[in-house]
PDB file of N, CA and C in Angstrom:
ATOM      1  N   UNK A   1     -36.432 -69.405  34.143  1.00  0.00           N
ATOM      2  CA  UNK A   1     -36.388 -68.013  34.582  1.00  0.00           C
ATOM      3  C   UNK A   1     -37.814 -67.445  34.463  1.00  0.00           C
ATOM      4  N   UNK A   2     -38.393 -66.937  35.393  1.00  0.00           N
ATOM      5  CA  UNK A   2     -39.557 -66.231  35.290  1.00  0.00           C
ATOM      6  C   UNK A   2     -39.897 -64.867  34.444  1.00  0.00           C
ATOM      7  N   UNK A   3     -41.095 -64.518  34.150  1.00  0.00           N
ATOM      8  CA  UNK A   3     -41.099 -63.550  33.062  1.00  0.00           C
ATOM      9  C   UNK A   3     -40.827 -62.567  33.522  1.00  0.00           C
ATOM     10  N   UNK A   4     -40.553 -61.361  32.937  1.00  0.00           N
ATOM     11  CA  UNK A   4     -40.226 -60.427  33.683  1.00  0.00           C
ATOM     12  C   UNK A   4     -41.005 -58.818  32.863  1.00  0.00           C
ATOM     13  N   UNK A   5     -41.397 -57.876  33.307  1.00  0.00           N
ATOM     14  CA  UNK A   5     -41.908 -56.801  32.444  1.00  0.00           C
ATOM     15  C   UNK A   5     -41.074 -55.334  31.929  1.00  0.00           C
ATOM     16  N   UNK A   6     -42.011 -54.943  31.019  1.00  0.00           N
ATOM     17  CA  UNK A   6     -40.968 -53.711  30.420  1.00  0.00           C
ATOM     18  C   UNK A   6     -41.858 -52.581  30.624  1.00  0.00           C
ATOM     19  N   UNK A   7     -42.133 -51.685  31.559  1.00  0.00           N
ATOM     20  CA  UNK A   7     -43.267 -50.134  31.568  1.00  0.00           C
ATOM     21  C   UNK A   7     -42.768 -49.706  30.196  1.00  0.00           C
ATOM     22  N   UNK A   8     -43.723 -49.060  29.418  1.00  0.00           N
ATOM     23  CA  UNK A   8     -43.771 -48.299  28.318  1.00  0.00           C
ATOM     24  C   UNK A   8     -45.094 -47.327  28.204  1.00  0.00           C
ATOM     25  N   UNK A   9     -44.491 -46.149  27.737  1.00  0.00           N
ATOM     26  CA  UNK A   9     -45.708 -45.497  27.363  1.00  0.00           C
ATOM     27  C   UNK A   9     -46.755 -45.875  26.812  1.00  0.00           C
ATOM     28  N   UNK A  10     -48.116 -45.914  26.341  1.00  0.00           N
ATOM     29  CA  UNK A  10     -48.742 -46.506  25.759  1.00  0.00           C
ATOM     30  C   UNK A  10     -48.652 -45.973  24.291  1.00  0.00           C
ATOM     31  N   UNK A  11     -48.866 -44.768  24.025  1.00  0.00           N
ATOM     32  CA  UNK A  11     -48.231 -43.942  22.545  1.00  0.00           C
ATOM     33  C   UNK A  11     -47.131 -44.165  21.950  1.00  0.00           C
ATOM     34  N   UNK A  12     -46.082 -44.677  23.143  1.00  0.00           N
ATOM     35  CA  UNK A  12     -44.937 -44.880  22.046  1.00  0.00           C
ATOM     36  C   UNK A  12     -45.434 -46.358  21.432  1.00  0.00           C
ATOM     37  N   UNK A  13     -45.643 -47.068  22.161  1.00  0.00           N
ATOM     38  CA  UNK A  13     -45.929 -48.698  22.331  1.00  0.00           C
ATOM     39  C   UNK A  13     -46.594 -48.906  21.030  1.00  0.00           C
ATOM     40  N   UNK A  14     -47.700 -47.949  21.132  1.00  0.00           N
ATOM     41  CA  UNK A  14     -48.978 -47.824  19.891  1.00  0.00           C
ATOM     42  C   UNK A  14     -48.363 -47.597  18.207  1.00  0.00           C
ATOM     43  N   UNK A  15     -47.360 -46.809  18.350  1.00  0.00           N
ATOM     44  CA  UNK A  15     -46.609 -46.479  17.074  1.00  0.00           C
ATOM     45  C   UNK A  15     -45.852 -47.093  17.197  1.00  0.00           C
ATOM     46  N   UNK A  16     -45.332 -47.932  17.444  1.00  0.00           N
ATOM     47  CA  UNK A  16     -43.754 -48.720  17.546  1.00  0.00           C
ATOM     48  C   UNK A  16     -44.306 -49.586  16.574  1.00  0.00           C
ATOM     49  N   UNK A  17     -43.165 -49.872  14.941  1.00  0.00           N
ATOM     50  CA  UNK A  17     -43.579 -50.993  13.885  1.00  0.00           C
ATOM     51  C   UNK A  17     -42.371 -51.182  13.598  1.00  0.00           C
ATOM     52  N   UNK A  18     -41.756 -52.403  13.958  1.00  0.00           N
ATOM     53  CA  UNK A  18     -40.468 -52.790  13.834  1.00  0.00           C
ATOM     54  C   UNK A  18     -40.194 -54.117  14.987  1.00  0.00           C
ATOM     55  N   UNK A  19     -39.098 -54.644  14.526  1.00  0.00           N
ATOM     56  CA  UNK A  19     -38.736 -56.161  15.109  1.00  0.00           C
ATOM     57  C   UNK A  19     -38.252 -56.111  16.306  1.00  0.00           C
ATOM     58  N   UNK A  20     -37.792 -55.230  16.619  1.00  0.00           N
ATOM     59  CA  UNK A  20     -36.708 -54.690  17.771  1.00  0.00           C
ATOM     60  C   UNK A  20     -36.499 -53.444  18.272  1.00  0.00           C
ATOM     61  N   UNK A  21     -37.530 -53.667  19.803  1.00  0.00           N
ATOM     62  CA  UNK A  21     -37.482 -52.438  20.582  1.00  0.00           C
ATOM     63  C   UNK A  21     -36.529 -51.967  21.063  1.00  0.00           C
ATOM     64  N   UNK A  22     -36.643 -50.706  21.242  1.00  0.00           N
ATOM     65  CA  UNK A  22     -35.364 -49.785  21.758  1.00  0.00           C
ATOM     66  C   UNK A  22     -35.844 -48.736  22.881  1.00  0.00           C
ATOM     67  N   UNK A  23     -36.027 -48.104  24.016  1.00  0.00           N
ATOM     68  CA  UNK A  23     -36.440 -47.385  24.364  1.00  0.00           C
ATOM     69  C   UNK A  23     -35.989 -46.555  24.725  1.00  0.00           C
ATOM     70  N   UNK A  24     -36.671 -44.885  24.708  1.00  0.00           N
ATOM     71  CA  UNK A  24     -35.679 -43.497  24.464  1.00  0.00           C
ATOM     72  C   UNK A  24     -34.351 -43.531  25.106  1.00  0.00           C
ATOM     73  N   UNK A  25     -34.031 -44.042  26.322  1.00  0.00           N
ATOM     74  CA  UNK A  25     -33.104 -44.066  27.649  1.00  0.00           C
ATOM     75  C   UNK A  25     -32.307 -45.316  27.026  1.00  0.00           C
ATOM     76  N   UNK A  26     -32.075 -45.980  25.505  1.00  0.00           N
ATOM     77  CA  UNK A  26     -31.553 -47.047  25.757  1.00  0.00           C
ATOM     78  C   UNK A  26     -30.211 -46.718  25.553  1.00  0.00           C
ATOM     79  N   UNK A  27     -29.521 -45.236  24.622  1.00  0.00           N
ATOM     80  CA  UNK A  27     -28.462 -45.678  23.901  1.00  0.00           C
ATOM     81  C   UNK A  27     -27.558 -44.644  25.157  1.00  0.00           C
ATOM     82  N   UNK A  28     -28.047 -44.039  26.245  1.00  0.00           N
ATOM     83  CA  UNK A  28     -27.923 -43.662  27.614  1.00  0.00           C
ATOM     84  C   UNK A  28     -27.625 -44.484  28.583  1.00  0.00           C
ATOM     85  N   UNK A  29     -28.193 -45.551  28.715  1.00  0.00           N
ATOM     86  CA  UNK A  29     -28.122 -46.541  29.924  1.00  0.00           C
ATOM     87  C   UNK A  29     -27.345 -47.558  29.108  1.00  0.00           C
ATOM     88  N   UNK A  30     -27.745 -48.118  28.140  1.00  0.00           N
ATOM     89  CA  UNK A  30     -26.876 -49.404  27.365  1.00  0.00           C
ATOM     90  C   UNK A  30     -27.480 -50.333  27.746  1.00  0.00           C
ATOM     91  N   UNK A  31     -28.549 -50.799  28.311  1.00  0.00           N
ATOM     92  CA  UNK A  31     -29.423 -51.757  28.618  1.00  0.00           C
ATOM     93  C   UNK A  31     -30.876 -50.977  28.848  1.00  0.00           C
ATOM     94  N   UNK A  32     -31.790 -52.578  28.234  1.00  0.00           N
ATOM     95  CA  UNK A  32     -33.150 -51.913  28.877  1.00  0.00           C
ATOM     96  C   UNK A  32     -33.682 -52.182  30.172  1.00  0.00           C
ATOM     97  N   UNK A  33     -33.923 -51.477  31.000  1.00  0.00           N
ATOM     98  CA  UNK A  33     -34.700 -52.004  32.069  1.00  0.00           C
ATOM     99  C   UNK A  33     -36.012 -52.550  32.473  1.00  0.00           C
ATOM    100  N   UNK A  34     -35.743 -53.944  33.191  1.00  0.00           N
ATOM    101  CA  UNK A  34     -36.688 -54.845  33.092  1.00  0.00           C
ATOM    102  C   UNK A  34     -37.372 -54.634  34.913  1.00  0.00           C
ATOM    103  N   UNK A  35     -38.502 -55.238  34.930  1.00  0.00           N
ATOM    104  CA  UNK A  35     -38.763 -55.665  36.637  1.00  0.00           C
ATOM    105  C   UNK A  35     -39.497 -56.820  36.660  1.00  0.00           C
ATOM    106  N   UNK A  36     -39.814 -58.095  37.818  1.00  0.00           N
ATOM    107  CA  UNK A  36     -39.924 -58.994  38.090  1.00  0.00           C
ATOM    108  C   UNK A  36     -41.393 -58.626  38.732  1.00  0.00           C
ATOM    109  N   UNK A  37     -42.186 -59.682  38.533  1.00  0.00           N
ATOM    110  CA  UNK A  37     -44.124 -59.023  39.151  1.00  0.00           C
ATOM    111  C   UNK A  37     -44.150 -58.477  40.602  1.00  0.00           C
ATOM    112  N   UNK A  38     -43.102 -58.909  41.237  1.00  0.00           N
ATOM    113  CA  UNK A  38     -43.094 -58.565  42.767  1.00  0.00           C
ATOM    114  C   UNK A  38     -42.674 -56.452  42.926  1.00  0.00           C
ATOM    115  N   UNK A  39     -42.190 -56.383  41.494  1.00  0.00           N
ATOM    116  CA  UNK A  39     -41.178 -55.147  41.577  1.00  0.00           C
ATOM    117  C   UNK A  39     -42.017 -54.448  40.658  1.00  0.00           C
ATOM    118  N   UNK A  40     -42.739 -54.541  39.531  1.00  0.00           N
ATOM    119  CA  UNK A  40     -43.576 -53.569  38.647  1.00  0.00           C
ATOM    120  C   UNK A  40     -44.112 -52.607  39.372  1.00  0.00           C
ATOM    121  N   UNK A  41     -45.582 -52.534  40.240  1.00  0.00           N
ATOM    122  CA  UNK A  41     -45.860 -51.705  40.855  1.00  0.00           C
ATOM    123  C   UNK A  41     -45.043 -50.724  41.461  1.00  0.00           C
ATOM    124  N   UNK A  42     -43.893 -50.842  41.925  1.00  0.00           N
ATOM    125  CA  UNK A  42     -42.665 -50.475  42.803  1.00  0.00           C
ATOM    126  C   UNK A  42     -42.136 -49.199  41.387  1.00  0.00           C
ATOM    127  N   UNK A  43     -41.861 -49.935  40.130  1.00  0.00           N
ATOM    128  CA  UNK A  43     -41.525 -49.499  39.258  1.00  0.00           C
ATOM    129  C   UNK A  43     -42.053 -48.432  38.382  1.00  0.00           C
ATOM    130  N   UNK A  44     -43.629 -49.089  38.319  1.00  0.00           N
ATOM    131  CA  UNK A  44     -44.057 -48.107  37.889  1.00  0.00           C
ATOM    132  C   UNK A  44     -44.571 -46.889  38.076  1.00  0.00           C
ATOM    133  N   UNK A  45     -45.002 -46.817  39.658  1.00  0.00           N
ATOM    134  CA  UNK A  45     -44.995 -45.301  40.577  1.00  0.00           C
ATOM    135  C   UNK A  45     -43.825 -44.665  40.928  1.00  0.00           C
ATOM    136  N   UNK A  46     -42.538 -45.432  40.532  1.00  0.00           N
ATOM    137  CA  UNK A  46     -41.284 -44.405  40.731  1.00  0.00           C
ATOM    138  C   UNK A  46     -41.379 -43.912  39.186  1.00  0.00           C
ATOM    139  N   UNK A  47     -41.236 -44.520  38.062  1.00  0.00           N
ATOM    140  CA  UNK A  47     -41.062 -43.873  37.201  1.00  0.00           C
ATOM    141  C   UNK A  47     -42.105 -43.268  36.303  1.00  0.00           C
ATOM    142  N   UNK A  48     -43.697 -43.578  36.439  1.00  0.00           N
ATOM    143  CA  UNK A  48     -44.745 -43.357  35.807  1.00  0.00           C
ATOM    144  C   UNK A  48     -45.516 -42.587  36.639  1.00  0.00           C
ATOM    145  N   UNK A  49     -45.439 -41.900  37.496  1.00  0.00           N
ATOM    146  CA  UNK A  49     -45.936 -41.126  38.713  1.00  0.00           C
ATOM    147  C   UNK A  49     -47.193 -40.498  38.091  1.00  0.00           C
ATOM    148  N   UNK A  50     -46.221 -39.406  37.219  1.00  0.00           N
ATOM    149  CA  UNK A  50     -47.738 -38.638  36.559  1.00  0.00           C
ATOM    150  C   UNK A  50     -47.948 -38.434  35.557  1.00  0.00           C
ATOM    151  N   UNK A  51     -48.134 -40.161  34.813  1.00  0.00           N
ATOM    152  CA  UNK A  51     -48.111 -40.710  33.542  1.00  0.00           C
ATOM    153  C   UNK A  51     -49.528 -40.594  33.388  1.00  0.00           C
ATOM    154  N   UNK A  52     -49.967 -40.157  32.007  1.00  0.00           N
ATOM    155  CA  UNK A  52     -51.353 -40.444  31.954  1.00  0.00           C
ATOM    156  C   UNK A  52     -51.773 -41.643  32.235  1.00  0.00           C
ATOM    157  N   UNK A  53     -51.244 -42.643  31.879  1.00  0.00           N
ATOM    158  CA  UNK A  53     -51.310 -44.226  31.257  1.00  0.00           C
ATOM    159  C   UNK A  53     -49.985 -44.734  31.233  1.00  0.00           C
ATOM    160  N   UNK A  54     -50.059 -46.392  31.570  1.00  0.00           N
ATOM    161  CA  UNK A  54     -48.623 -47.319  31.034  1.00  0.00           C
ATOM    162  C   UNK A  54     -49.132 -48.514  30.740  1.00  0.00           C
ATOM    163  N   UNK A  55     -48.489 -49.010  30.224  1.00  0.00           N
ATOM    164  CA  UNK A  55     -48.237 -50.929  29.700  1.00  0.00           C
ATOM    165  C   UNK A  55     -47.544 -51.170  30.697  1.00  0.00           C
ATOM    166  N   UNK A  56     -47.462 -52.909  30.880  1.00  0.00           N
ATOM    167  CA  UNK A  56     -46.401 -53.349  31.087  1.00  0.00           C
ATOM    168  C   UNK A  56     -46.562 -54.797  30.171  1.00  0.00           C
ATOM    169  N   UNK A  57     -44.740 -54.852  29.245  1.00  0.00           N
ATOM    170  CA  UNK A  57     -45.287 -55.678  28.260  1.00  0.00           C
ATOM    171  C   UNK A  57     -43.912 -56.567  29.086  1.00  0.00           C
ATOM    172  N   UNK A  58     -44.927 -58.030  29.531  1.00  0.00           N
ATOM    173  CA  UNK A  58     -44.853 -59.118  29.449  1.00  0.00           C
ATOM    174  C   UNK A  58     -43.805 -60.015  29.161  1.00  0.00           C
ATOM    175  N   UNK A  59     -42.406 -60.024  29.412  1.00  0.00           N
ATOM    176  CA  UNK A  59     -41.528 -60.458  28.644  1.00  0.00           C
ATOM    177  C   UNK A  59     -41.099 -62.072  28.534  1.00  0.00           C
ATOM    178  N   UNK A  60     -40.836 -63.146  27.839  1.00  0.00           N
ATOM    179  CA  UNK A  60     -40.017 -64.408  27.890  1.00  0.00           C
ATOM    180  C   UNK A  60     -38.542 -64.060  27.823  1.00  0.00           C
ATOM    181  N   UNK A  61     -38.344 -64.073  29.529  1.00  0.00           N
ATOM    182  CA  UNK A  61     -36.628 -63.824  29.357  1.00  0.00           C
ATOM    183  C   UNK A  61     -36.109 -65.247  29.220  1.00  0.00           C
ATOM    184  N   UNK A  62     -36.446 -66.482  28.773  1.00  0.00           N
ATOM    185  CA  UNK A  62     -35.724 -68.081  28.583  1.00  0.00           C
ATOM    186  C   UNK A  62     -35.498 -67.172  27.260  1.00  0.00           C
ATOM    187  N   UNK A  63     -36.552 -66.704  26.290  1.00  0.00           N
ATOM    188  CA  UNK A  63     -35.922 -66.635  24.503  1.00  0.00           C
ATOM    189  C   UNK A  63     -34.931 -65.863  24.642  1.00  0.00           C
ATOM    190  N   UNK A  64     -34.268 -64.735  25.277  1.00  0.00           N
ATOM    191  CA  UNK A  64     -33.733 -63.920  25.518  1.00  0.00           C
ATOM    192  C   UNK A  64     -32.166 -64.755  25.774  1.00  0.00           C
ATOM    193  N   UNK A  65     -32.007 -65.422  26.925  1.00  0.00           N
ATOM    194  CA  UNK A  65     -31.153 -66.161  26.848  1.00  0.00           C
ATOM    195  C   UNK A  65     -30.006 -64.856  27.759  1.00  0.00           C
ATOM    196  N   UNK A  66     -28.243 -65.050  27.350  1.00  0.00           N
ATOM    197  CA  UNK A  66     -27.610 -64.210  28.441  1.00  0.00           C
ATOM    198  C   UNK A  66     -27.620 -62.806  28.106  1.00  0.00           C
ATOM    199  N   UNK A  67     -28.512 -62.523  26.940  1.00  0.00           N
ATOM    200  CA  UNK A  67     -28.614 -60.749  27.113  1.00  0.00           C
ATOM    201  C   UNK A  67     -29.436 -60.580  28.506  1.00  0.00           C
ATOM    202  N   UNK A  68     -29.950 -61.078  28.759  1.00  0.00           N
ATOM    203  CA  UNK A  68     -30.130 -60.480  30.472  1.00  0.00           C
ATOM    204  C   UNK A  68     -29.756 -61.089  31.708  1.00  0.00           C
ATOM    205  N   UNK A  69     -29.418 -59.968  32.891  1.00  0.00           N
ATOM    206  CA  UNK A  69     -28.250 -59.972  34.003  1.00  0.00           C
ATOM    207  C   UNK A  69     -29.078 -59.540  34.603  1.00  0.00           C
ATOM    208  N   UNK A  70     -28.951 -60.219  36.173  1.00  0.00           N
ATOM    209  CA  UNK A  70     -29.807 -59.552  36.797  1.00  0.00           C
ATOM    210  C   UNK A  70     -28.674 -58.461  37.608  1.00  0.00           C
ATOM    211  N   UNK A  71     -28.717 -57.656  37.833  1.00  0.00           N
ATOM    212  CA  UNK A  71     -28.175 -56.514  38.682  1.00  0.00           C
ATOM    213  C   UNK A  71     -28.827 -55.709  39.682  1.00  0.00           C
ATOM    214  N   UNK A  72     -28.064 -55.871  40.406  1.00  0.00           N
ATOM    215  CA  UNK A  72     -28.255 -54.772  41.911  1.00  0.00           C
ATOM    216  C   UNK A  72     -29.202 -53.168  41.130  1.00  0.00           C
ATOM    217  N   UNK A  73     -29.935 -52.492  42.313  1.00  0.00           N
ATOM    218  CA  UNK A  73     -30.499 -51.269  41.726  1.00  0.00           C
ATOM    219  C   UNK A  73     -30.810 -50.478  42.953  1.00  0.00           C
ATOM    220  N   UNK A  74     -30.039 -49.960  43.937  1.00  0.00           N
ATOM    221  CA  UNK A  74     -30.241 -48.807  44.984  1.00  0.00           C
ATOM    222  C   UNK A  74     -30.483 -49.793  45.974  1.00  0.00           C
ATOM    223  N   UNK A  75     -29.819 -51.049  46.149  1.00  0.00           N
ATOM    224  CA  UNK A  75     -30.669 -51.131  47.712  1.00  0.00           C
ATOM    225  C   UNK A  75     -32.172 -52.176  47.603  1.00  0.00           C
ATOM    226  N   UNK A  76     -32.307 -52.323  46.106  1.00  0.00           N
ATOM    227  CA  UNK A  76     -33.915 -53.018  46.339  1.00  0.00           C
ATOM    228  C   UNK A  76     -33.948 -54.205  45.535  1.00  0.00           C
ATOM    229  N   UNK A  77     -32.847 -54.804  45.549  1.00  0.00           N
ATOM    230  CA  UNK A  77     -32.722 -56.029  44.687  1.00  0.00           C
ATOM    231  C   UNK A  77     -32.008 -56.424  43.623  1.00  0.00           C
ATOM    232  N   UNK A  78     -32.366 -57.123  43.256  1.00  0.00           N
ATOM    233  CA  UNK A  78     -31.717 -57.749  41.770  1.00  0.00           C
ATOM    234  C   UNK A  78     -32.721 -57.710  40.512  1.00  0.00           C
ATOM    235  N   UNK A  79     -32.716 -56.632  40.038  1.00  0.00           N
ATOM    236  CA  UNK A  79     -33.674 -56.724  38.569  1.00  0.00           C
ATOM    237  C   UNK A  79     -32.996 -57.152  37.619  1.00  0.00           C
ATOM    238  N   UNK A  80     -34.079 -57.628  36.458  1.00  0.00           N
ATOM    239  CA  UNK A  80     -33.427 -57.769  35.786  1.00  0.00           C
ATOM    240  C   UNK A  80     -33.309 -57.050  34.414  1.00  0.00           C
ATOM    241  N   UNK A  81     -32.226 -56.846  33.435  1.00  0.00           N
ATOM    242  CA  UNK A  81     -31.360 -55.789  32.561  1.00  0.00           C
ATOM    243  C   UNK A  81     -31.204 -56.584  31.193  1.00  0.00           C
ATOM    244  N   UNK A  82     -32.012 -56.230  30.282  1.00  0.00           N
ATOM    245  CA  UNK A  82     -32.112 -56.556  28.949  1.00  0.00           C
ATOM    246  C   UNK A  82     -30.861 -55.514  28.362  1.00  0.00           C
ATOM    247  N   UNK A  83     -29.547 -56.685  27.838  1.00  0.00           N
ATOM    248  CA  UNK A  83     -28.534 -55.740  27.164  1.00  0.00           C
ATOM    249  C   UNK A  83     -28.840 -55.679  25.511  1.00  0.00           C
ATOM    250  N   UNK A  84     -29.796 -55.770  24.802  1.00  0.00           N
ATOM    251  CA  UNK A  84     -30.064 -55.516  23.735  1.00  0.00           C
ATOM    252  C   UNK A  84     -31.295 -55.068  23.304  1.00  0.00           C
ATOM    253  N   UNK A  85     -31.406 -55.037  22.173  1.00  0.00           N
ATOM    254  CA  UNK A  85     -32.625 -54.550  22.076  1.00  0.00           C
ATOM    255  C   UNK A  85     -33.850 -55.449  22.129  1.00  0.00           C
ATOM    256  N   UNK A  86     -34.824 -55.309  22.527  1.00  0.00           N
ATOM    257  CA  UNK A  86     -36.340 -56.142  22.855  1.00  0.00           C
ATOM    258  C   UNK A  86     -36.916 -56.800  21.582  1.00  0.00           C
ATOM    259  N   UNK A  87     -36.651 -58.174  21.396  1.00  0.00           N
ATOM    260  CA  UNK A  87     -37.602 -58.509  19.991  1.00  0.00           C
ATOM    261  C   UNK A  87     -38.349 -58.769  20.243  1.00  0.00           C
ATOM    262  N   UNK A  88     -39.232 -58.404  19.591  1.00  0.00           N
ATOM    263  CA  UNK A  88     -40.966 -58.291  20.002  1.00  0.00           C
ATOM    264  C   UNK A  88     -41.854 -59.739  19.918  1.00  0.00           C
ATOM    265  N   UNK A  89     -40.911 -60.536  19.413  1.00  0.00           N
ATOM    266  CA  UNK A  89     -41.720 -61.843  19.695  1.00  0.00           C
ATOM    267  C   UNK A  89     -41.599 -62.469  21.005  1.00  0.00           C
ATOM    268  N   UNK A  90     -40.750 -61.803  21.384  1.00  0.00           N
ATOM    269  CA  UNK A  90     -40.439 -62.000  23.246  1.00  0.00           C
ATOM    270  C   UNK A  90     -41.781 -61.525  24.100  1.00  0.00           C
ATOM    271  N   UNK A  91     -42.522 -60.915  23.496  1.00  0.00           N
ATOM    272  CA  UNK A  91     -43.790 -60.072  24.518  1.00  0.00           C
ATOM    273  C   UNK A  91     -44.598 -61.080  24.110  1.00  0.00           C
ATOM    274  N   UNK A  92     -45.148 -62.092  25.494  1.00  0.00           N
ATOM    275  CA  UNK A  92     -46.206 -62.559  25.669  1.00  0.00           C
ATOM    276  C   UNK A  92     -47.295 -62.116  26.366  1.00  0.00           C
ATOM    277  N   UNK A  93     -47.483 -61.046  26.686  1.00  0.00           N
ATOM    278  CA  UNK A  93     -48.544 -60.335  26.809  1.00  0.00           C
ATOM    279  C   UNK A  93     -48.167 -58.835  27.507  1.00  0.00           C
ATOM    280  N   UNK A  94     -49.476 -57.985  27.032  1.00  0.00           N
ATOM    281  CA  UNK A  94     -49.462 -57.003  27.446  1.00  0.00           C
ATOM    282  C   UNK A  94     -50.695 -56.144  28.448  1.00  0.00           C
ATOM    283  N   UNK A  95     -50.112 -55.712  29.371  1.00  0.00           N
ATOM    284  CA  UNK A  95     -51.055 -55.283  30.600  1.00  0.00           C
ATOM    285  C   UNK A  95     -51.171 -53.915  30.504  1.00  0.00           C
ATOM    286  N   UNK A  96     -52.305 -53.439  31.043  1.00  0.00           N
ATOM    287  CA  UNK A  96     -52.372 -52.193  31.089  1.00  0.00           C
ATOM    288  C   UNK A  96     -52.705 -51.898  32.342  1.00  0.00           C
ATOM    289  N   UNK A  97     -51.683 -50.904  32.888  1.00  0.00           N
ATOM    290  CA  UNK A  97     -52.087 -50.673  33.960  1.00  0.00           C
ATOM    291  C   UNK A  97     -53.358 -49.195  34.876  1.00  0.00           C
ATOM    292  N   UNK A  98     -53.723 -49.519  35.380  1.00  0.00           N
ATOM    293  CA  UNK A  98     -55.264 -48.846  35.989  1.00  0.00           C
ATOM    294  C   UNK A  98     -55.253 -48.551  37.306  1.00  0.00           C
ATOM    295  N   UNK A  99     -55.087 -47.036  38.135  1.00  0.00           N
ATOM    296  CA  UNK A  99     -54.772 -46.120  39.196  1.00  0.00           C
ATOM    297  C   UNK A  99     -55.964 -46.706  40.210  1.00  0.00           C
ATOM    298  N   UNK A 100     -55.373 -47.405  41.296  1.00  0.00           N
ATOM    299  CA  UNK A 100     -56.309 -48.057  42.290  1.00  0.00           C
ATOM    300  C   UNK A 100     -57.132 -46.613  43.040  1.00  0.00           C
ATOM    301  N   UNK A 101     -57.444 -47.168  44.014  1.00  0.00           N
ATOM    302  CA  UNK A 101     -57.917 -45.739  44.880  1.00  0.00           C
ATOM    303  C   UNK A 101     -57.325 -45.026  45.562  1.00  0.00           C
ATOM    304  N   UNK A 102     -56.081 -45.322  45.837  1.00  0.00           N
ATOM    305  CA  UNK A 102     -54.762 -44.210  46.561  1.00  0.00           C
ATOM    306  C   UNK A 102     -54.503 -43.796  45.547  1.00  0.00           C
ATOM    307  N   UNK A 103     -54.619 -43.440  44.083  1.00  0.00           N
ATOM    308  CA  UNK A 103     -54.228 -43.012  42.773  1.00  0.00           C
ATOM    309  C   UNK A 103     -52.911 -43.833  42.618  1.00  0.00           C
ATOM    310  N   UNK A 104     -52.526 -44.653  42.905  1.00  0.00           N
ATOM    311  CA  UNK A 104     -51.222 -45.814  42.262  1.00  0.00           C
ATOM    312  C   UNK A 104     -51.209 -46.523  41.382  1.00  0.00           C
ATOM    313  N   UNK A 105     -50.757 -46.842  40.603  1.00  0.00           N
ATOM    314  CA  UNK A 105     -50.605 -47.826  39.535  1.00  0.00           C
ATOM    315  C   UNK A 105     -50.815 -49.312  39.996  1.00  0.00           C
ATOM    316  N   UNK A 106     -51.079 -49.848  39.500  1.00  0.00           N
ATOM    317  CA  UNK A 106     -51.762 -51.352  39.839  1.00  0.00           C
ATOM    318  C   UNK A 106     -51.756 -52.010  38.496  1.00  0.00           C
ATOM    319  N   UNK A 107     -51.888 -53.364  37.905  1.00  0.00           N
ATOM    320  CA  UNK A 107     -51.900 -54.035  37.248  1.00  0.00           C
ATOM    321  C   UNK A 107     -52.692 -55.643  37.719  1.00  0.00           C
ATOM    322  N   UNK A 108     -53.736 -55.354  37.320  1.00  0.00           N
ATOM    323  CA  UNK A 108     -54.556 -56.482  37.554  1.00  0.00           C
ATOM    324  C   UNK A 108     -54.585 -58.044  37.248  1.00  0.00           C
ATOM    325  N   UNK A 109     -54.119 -57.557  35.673  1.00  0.00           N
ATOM    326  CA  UNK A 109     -54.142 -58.889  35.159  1.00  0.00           C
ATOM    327  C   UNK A 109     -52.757 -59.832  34.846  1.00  0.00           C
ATOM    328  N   UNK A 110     -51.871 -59.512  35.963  1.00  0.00           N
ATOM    329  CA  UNK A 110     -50.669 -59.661  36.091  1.00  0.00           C
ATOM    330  C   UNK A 110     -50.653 -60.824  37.549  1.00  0.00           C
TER     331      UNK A 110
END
């Protein structure tokens, strides 16, 4: 299974000290939402529009195993849906993303 990413604020990201992420929208939705490299950008100008700043942290969905499903989302695919919480040894890397010249979110080193 290919890796897949998680947008996060960078402040929350920065203070987060603990084994197992949770993010504000999790105990609301009941899963975390994930996107696939083809879908981040997509992701992160719908939901990070007029974010100062975002991450996108990197995920190993093989360690993960069947907490994640991929599911339908409006019409634009099959993402994929972390049903628990994120253990942080799952993040193999983290990107930061940087506003190209149309002011969009972009991720370079992805």
């Amino acid at each position: 299974m290919p890796n897949a990413f998680l947008l996060v604020d960078p402040s929350i990201w920065e203070s987060f000290n603990a084994e197992l992420y949770y993010p504000p929208n999790y105990d609301s939705e009941g899963f975390i939402h994930l996107s696939y490299n083809h879908q981040l950008e997509w992701a992160a100008n719908k939901f990070y529009a007029k974010a100062s700043g975002v991450l996108a942290l990197e995920i190993n969905l093989d360690s993960l195993g069947s907490f994640v499903q991929e599911e339908p989302s409006a019409g634009l695919g099959l993402f994929p849906h972390l049903h628990c919480g994120l253990p942080v040894k799952a993040v193999v890397a983290i990107h930061e993303g940087a506003r190209n010249v149309e002011g969009k979110w972009a991720f370079e080193s992805v």
